[in-house]
N, C-alpha and C. Protein backbone atom coordinates (compact mmCIF):
# COMPACT_ATOMS: atom_id res chain seq x y z
N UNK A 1 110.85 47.76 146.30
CA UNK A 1 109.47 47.62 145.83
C UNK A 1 109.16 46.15 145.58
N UNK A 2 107.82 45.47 146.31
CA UNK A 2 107.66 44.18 145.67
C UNK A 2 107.41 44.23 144.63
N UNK A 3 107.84 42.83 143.58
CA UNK A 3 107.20 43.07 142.41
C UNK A 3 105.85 42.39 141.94
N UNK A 4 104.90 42.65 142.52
CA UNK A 4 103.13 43.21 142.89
C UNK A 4 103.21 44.34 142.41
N UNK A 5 103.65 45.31 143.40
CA UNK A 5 104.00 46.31 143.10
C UNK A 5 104.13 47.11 141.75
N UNK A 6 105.42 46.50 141.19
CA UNK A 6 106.11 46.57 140.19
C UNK A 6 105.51 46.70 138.84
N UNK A 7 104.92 45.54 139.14
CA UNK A 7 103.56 45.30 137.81
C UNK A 7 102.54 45.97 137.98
N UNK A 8 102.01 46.17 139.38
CA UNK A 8 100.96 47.33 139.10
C UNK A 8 101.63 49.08 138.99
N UNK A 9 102.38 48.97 139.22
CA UNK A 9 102.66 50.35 138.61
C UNK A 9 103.19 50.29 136.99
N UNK A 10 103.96 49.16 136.47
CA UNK A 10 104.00 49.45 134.71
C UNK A 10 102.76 49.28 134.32
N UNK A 11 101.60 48.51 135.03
CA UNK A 11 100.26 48.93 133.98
C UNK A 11 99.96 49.88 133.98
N UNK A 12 99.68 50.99 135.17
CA UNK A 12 99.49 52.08 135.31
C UNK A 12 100.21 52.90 134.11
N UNK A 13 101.27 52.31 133.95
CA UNK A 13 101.99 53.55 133.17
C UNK A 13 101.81 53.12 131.56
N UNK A 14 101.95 51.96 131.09
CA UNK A 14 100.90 51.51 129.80
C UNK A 14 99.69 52.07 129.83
N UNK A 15 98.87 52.40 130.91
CA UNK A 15 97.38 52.57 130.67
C UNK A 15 97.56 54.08 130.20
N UNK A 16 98.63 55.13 131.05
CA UNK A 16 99.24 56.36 130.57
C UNK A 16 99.47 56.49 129.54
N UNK A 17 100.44 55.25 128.39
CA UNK A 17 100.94 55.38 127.25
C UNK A 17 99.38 55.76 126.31
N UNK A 18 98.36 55.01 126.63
CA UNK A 18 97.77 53.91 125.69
C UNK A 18 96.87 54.80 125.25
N UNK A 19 96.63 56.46 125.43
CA UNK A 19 95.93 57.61 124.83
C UNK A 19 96.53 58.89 124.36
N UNK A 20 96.15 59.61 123.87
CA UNK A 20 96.85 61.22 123.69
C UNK A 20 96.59 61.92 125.20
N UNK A 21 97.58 62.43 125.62
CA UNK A 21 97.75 63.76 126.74
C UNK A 21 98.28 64.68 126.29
N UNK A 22 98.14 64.91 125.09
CA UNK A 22 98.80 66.39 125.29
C UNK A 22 98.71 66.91 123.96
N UNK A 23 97.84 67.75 123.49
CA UNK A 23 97.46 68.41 122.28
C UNK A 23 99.06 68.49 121.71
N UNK A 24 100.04 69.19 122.59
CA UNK A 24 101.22 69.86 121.59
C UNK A 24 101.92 68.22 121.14
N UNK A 25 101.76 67.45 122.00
CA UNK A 25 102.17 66.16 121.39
C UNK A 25 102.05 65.37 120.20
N UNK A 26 100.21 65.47 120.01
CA UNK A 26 99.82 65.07 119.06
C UNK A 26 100.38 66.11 117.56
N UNK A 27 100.43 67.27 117.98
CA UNK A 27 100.54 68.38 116.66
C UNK A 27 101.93 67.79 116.34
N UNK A 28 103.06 67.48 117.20
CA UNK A 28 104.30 66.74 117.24
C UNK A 28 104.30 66.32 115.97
N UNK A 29 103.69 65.20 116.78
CA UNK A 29 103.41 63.35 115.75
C UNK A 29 103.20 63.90 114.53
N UNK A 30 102.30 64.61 114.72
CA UNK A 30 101.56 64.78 113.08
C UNK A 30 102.32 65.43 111.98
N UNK A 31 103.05 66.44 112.76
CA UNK A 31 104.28 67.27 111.98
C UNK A 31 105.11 66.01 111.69
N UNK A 32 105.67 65.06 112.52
CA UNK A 32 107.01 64.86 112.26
C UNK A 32 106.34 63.20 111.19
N UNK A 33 105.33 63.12 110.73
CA UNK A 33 104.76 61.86 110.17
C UNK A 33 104.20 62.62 108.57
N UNK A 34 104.22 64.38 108.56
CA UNK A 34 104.25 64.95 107.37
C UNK A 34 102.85 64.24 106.90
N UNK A 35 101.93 64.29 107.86
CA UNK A 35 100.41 64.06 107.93
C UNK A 35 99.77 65.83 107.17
N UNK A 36 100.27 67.12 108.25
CA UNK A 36 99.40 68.04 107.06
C UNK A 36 99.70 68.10 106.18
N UNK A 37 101.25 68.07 105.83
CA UNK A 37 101.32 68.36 104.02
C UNK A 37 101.05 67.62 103.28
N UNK A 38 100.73 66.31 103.55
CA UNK A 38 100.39 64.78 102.71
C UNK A 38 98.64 65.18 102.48
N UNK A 39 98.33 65.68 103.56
CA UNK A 39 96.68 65.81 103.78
C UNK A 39 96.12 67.38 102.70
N UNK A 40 97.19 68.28 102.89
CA UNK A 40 96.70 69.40 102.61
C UNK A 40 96.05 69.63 103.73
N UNK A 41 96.15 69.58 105.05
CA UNK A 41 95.29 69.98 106.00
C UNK A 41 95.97 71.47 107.16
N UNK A 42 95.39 72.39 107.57
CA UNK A 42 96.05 72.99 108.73
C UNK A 42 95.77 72.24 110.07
N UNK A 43 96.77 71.68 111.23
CA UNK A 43 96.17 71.07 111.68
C UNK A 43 96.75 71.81 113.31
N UNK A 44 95.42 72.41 113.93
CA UNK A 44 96.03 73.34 115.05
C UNK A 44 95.09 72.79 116.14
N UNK A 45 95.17 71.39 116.28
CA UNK A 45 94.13 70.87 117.39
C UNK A 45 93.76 71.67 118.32
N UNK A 46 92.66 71.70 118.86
CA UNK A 46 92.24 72.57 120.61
C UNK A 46 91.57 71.44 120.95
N UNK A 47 91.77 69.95 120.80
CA UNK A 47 90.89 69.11 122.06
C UNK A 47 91.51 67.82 121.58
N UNK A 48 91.93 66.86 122.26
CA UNK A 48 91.98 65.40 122.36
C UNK A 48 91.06 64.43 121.36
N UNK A 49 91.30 63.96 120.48
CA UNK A 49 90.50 63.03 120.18
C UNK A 49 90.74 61.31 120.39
N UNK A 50 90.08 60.36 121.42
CA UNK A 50 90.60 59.11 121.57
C UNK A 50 90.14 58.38 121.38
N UNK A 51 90.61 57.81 120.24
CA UNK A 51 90.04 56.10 119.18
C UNK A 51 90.28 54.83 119.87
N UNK A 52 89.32 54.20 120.19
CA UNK A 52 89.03 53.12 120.85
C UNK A 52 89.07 51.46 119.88
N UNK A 53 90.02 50.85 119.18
CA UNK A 53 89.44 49.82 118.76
C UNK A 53 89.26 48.75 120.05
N UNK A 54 87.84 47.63 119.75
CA UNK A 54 87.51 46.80 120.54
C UNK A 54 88.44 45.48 119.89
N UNK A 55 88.19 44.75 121.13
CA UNK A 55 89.05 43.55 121.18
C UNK A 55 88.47 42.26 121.42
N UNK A 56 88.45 40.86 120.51
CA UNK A 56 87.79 39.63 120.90
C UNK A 56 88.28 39.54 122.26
N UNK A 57 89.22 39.79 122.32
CA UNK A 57 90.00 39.10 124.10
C UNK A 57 91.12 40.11 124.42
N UNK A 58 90.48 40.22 125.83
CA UNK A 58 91.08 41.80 126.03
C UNK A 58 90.30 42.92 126.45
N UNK A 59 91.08 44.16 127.21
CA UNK A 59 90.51 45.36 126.67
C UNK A 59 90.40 45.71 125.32
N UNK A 60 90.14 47.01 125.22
CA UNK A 60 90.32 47.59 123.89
C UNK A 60 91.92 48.11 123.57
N UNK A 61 92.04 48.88 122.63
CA UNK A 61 93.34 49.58 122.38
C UNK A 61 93.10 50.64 121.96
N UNK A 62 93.65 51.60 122.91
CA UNK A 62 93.41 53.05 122.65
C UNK A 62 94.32 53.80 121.85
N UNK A 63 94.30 54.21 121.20
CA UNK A 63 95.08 55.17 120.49
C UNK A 63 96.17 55.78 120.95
N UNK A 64 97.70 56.38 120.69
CA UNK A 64 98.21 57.39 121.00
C UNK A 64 98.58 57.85 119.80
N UNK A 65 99.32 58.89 119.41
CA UNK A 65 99.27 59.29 117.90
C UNK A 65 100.20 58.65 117.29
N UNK A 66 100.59 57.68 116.80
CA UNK A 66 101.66 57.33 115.71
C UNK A 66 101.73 55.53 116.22
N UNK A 67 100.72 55.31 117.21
CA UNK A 67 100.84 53.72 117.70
C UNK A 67 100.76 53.10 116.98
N UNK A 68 101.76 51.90 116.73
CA UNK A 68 101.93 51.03 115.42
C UNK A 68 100.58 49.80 116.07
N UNK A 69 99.90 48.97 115.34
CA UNK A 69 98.81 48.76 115.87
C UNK A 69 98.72 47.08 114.78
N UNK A 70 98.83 46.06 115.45
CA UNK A 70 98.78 44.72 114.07
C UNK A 70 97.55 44.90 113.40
N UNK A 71 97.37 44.17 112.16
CA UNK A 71 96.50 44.60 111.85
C UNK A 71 95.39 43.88 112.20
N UNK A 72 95.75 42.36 112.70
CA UNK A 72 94.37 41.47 113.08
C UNK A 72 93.57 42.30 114.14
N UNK A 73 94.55 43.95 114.73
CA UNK A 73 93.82 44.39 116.22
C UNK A 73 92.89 45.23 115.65
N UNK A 74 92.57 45.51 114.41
CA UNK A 74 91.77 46.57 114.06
C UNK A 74 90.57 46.79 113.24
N UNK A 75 89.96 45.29 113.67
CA UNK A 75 88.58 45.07 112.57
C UNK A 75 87.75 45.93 113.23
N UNK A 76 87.49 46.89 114.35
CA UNK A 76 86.82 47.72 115.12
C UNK A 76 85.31 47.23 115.21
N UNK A 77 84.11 48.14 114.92
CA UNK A 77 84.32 49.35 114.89
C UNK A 77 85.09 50.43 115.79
N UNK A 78 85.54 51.48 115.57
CA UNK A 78 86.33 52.12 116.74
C UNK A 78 85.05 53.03 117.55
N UNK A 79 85.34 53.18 118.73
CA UNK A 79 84.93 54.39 119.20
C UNK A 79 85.25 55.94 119.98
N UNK A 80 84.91 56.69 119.96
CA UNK A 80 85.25 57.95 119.64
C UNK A 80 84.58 58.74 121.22
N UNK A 81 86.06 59.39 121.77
CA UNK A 81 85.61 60.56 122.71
C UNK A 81 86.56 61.42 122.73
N UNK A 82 86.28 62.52 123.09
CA UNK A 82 87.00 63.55 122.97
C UNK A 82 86.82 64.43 124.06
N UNK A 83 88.17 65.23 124.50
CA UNK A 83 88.15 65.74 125.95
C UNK A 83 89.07 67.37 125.43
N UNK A 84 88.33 67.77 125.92
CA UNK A 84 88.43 69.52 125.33
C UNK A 84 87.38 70.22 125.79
N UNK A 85 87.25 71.56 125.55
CA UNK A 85 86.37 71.92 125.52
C UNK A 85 85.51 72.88 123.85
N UNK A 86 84.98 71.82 123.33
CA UNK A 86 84.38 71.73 121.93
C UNK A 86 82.66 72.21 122.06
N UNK A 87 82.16 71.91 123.21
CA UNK A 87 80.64 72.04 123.02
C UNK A 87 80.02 71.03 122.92
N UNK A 88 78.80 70.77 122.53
CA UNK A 88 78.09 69.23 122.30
C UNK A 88 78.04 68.79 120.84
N UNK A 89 78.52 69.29 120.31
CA UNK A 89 78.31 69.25 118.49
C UNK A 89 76.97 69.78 118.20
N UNK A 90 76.97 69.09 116.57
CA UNK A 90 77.28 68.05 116.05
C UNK A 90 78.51 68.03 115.28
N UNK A 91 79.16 67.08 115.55
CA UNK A 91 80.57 66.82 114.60
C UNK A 91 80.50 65.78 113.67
N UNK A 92 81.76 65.80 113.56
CA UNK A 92 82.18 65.29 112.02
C UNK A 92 83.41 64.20 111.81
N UNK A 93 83.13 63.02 112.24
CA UNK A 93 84.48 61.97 112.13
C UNK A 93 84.72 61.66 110.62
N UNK A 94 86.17 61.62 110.72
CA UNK A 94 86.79 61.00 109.26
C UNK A 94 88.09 60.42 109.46
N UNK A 95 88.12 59.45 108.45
CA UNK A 95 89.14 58.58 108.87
C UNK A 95 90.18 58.09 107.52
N UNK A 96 91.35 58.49 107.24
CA UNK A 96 91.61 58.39 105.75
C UNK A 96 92.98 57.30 105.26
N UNK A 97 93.17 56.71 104.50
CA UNK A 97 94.46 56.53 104.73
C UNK A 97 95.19 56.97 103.84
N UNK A 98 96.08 58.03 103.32
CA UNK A 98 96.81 58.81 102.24
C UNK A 98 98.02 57.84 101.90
N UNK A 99 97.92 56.29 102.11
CA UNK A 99 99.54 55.78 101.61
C UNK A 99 98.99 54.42 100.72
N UNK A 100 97.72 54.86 100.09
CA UNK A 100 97.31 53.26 99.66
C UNK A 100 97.51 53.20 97.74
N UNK A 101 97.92 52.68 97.53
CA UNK A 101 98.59 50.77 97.89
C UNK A 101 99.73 51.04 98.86
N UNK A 102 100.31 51.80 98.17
CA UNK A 102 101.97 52.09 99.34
C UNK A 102 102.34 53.45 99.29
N UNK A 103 103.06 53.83 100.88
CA UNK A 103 103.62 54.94 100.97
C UNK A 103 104.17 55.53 99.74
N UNK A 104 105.11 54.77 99.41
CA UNK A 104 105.76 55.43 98.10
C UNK A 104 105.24 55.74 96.85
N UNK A 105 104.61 55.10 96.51
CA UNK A 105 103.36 55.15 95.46
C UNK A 105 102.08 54.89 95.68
N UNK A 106 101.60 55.86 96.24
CA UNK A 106 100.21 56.17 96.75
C UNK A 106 99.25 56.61 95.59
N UNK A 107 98.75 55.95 94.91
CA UNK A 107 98.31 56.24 93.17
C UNK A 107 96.68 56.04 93.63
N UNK A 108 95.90 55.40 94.94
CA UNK A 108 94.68 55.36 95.26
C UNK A 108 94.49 56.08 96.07
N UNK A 109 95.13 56.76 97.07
CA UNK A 109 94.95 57.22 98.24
C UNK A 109 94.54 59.08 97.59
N UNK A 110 93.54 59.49 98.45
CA UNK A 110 93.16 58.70 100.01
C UNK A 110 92.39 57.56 99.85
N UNK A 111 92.10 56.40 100.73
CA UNK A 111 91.44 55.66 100.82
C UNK A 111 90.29 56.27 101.69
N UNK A 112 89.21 56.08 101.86
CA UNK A 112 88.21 56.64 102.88
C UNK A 112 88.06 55.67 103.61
N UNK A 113 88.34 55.42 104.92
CA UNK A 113 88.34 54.25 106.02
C UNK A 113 86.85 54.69 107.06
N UNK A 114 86.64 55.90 107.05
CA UNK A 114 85.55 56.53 107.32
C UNK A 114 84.75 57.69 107.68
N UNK A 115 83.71 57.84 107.82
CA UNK A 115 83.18 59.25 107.34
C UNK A 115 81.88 59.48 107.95
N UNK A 116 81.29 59.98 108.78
CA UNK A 116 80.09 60.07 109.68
C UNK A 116 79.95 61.37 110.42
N UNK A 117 78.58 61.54 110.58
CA UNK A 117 78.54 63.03 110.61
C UNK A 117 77.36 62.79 111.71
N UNK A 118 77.04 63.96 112.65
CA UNK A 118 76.18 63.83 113.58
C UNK A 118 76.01 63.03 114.94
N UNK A 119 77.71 63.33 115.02
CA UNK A 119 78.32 62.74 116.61
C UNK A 119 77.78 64.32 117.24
N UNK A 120 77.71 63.68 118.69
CA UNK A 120 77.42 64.69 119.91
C UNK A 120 77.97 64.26 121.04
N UNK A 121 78.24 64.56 122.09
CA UNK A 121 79.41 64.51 123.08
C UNK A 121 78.12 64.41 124.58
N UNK A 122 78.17 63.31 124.82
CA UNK A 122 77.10 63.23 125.92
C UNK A 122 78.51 63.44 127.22
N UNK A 123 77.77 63.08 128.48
CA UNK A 123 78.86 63.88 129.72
C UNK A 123 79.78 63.51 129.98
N UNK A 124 80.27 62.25 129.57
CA UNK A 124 81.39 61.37 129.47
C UNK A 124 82.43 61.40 128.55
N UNK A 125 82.09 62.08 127.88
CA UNK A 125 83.10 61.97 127.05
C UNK A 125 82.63 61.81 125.26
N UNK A 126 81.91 60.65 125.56
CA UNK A 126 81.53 59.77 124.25
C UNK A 126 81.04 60.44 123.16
N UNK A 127 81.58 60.17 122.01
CA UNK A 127 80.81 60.64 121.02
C UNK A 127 79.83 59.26 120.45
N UNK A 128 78.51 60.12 120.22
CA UNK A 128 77.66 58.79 119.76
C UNK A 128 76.66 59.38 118.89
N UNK A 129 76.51 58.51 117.88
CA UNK A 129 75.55 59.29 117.02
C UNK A 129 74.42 58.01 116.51
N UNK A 130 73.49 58.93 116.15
CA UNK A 130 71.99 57.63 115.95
C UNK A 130 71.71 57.36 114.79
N UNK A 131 72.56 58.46 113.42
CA UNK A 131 72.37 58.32 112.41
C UNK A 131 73.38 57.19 111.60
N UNK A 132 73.06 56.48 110.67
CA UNK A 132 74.01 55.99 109.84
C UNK A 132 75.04 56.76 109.01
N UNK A 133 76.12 56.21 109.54
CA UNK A 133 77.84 56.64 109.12
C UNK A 133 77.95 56.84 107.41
N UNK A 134 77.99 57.87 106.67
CA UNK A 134 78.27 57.94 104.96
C UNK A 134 78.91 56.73 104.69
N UNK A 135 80.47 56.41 105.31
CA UNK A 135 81.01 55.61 105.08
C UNK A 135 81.28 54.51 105.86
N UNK A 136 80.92 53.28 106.51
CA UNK A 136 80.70 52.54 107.78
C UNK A 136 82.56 52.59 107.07
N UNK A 137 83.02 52.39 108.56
CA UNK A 137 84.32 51.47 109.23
C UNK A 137 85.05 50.96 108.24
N UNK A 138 86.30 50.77 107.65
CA UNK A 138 86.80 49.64 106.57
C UNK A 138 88.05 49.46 107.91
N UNK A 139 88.42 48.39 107.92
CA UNK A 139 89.46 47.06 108.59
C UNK A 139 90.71 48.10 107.64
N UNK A 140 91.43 48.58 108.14
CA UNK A 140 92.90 48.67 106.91
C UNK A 140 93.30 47.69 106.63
N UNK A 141 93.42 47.83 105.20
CA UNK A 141 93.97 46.11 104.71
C UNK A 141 95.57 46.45 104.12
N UNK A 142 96.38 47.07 104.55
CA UNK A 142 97.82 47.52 103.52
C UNK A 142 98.26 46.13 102.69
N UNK A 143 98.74 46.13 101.39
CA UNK A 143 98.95 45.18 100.58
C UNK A 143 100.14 44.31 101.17
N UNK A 144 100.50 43.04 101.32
CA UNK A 144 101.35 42.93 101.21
C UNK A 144 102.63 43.00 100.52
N UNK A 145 103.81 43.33 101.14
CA UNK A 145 105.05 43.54 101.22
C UNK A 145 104.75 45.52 100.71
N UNK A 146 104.26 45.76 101.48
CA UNK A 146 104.13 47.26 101.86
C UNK A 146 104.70 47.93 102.74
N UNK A 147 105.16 49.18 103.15
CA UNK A 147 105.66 49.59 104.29
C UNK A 147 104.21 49.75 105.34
N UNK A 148 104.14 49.92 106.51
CA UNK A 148 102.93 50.16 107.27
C UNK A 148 102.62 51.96 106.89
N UNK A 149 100.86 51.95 106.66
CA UNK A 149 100.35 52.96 106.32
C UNK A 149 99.99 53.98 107.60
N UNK A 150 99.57 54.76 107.43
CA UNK A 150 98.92 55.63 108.07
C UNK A 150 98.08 55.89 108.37
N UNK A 151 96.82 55.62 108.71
CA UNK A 151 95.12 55.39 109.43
C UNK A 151 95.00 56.80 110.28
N UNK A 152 94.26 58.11 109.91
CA UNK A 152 94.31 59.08 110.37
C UNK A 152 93.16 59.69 110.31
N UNK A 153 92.68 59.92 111.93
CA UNK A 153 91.25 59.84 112.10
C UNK A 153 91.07 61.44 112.71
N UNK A 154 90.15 62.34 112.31
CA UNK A 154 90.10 63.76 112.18
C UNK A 154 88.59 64.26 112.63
N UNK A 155 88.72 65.35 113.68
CA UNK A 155 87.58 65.55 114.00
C UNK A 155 86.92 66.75 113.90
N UNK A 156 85.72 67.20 112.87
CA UNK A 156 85.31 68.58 112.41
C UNK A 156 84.04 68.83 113.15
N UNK A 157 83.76 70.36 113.39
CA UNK A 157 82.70 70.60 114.08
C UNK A 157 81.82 70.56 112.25
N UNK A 158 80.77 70.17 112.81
CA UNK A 158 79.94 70.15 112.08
C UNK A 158 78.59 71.10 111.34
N UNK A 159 79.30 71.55 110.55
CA UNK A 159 78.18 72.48 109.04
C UNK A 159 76.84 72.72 108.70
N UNK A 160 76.48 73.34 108.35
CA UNK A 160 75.00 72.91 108.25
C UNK A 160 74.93 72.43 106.27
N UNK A 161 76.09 72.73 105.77
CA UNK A 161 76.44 72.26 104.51
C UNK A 161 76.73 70.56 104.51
N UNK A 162 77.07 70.04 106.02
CA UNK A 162 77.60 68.57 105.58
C UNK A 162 76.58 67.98 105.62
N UNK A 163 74.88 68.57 106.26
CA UNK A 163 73.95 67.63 106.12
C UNK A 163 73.21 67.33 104.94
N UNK A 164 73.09 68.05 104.34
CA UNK A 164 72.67 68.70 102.91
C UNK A 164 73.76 67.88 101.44
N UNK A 165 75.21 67.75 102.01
CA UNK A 165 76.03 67.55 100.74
C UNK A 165 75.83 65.84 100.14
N UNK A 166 75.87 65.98 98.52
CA UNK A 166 75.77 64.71 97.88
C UNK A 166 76.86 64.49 97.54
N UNK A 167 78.21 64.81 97.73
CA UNK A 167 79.32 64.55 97.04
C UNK A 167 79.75 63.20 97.64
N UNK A 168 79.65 62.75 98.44
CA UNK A 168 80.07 60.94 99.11
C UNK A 168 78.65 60.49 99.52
N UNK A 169 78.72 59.44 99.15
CA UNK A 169 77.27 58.71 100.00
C UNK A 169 77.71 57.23 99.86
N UNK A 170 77.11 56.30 100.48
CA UNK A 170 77.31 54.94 100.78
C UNK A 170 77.70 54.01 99.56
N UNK A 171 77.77 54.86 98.31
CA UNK A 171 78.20 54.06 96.99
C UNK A 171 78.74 54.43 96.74
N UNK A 172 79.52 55.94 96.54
CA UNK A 172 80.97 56.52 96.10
C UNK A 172 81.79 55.48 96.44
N UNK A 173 82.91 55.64 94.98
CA UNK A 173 83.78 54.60 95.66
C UNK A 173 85.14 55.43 96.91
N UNK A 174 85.58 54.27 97.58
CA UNK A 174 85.86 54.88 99.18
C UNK A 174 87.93 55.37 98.65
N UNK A 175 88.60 55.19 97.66
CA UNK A 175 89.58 55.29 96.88
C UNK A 175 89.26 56.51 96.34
N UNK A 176 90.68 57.48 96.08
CA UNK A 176 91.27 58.74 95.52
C UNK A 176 90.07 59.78 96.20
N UNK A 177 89.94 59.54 97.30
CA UNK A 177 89.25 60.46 98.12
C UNK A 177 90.07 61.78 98.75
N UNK A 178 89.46 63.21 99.21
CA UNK A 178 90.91 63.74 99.36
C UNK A 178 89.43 64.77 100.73
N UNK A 179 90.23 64.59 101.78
CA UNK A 179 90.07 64.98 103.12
C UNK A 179 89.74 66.26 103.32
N UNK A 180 90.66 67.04 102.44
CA UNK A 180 90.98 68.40 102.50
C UNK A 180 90.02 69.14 101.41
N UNK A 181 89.48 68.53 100.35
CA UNK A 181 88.89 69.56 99.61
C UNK A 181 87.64 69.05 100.09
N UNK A 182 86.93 67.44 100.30
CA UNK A 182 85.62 67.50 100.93
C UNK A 182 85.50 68.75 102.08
N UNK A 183 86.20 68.31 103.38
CA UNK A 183 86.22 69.61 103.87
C UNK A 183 85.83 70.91 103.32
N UNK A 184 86.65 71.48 102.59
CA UNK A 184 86.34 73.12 101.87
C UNK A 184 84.98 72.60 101.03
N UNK A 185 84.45 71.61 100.49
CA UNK A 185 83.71 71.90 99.84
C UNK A 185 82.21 71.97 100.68
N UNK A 186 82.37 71.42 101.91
CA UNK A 186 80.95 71.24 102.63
C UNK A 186 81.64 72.27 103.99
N UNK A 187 82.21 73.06 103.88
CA UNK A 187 82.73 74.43 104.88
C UNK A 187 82.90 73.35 106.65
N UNK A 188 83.29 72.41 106.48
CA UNK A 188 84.26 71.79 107.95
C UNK A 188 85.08 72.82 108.48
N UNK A 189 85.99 73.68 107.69
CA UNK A 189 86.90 73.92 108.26
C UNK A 189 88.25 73.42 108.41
N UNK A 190 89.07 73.22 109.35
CA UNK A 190 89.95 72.80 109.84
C UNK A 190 89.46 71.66 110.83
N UNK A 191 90.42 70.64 110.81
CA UNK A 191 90.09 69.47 112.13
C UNK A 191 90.29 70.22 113.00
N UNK A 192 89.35 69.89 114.37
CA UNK A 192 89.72 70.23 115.91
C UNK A 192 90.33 69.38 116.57
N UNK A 193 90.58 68.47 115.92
CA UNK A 193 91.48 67.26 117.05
C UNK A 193 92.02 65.96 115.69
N UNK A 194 92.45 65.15 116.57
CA UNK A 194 92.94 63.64 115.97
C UNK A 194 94.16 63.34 116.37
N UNK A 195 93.96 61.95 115.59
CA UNK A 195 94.80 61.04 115.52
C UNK A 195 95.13 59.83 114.81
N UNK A 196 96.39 59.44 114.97
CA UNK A 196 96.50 58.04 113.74
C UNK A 196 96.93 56.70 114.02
N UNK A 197 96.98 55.78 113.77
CA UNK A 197 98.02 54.71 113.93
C UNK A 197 98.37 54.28 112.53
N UNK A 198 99.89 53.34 112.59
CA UNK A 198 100.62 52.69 112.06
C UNK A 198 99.91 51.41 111.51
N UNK A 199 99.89 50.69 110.53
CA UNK A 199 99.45 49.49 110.49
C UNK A 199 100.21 48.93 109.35
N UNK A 200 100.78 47.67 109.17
CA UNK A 200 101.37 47.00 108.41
C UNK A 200 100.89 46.17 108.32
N UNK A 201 101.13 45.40 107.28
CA UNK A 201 100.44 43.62 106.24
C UNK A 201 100.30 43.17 107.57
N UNK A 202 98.98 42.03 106.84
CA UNK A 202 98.93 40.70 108.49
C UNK A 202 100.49 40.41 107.49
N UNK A 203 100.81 39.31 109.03
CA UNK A 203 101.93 38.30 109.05
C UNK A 203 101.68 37.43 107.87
C-alpha cells in the first residue's frame, strides 16, 4: 500500500472513531462509567445521539461515548443530531456534569452544563431549535488538580409539562441540579439516546 494510501485510509478510520455506531456500545460506556446509577437514570437508548463541539482551527470534534476531550476543545456551543428513528420531536437536550468539584467528592454536582427544550429533527439529521435554551452552554471548567469529569449529554422526547414548568429558568443556580428528578417532575421520561466525554483541568 502507498503511504497516500495509508493516510487516507487511517483518516477514514478516525472519522469512524470520531461518533457513536452502535446503541449497544454506547449503553456499554455508560454502564461501565456507572453514569445510570450516579444519574439515577434508566438508560435503554433506541437512537444515536451526536455532539458536535466546533473548532477555531479545524473540523469539529464529534463525540464517541467516553472521548476524553482537552478542555481548551470545548468552549462549543455543541451541536446536536440524532439518527434513529424518534420522529420530529419536540425534544429535550440536557447536559450535566455529576463529578463537580471532583469525582470523589462531588458536594455540587450535578452541575447543569445545559438544558433546552424544543429541538426538532429537520431531514438531515440536525436538531435545531428557534427558541432560547433554559440553560445556554457552560465551557466545563473541572478544578484544578481534579480527576477528569464527566460531561453527559441526554436526549428526552419532549412533554407538554416541560413547556409549562418553572422549576429551572435562566437564573436558577446551574449547581446541585439532579437530571433524574427534573425529569419525573416535568414527565420526560427516560433519555432516548446520549452521550459523554471526559474532560480534565486546562494544562
Amino acid at each position: 500500500m502507498h503511504l497516500s494510501s495509508a493516510i487516507v485510509s487511517l483518516a477514514f478510520a478516525f472519522l469512524a472513531l470520531g461518533q457513536d455506531v452502535s446503541i449497544a456500545a454506547v449503553k456499554k460506556a455508560f454502564t461501565n462509567a456507572n453514569i445510570p446509577t450516579d444519574l439515577d437514570i434508566v438508560f435503554e437508548p433506541t437512537a444515536l445521539l451526536e455532539v458536535s463541539l466546533p473548532q477555531t482551527a479545524g473540523p469539529p470534534i464529534t463525540l464517541h461515548a467516553g472521548i476524553h476531550v482537552p478542555r481548551n476543545d470545548t468552549a462549543g456551543p455543541p451541536t446536536f443530531h440524532v439518527a434513529g428513528n424518534v420522529g420530529k420531536g419536540p425534544f429535550v437536550v440536557a447536559t450535566v456534569d455529576p463529578d463537580a468539584p471532583t469525582p470523589q467528592a462531588p458536594t455540587s454536582a450535578q452541575i447543569r452544563h445545559f438544558l433546552g427544550g424544543n429541538f426538532v429533527l429537520n431531514n438531515g439529521g440536525l436538531l435545531v431549535n428557534s427558541t432560547p435554551a433554559i440553560s445556554e452552554f457552560r465551557q466545563p471548567t473541572p478544578p484544578a488538580g481534579s480527576d477528569a469529569h464527566r460531561y453527559i449529554f441526554l436526549l428526552f422526547k419532549q412533554s407538554p409539562a416541560f413547556a409549562t414548568q418553572t422549576l429551572v429558568n435562566s437564573s436558577t443556580p446551574v449547581q446541585l441540579f439532579n437530571i433524574s428528578q427534573f425529569a419525573s417532575a416535568v414527565d420526560l421520561g427516560n433519555p432516548i439516546a446520549g452521550t459523554f466525554m471526559l474532560v480534565a483541568p486546562a494544562a
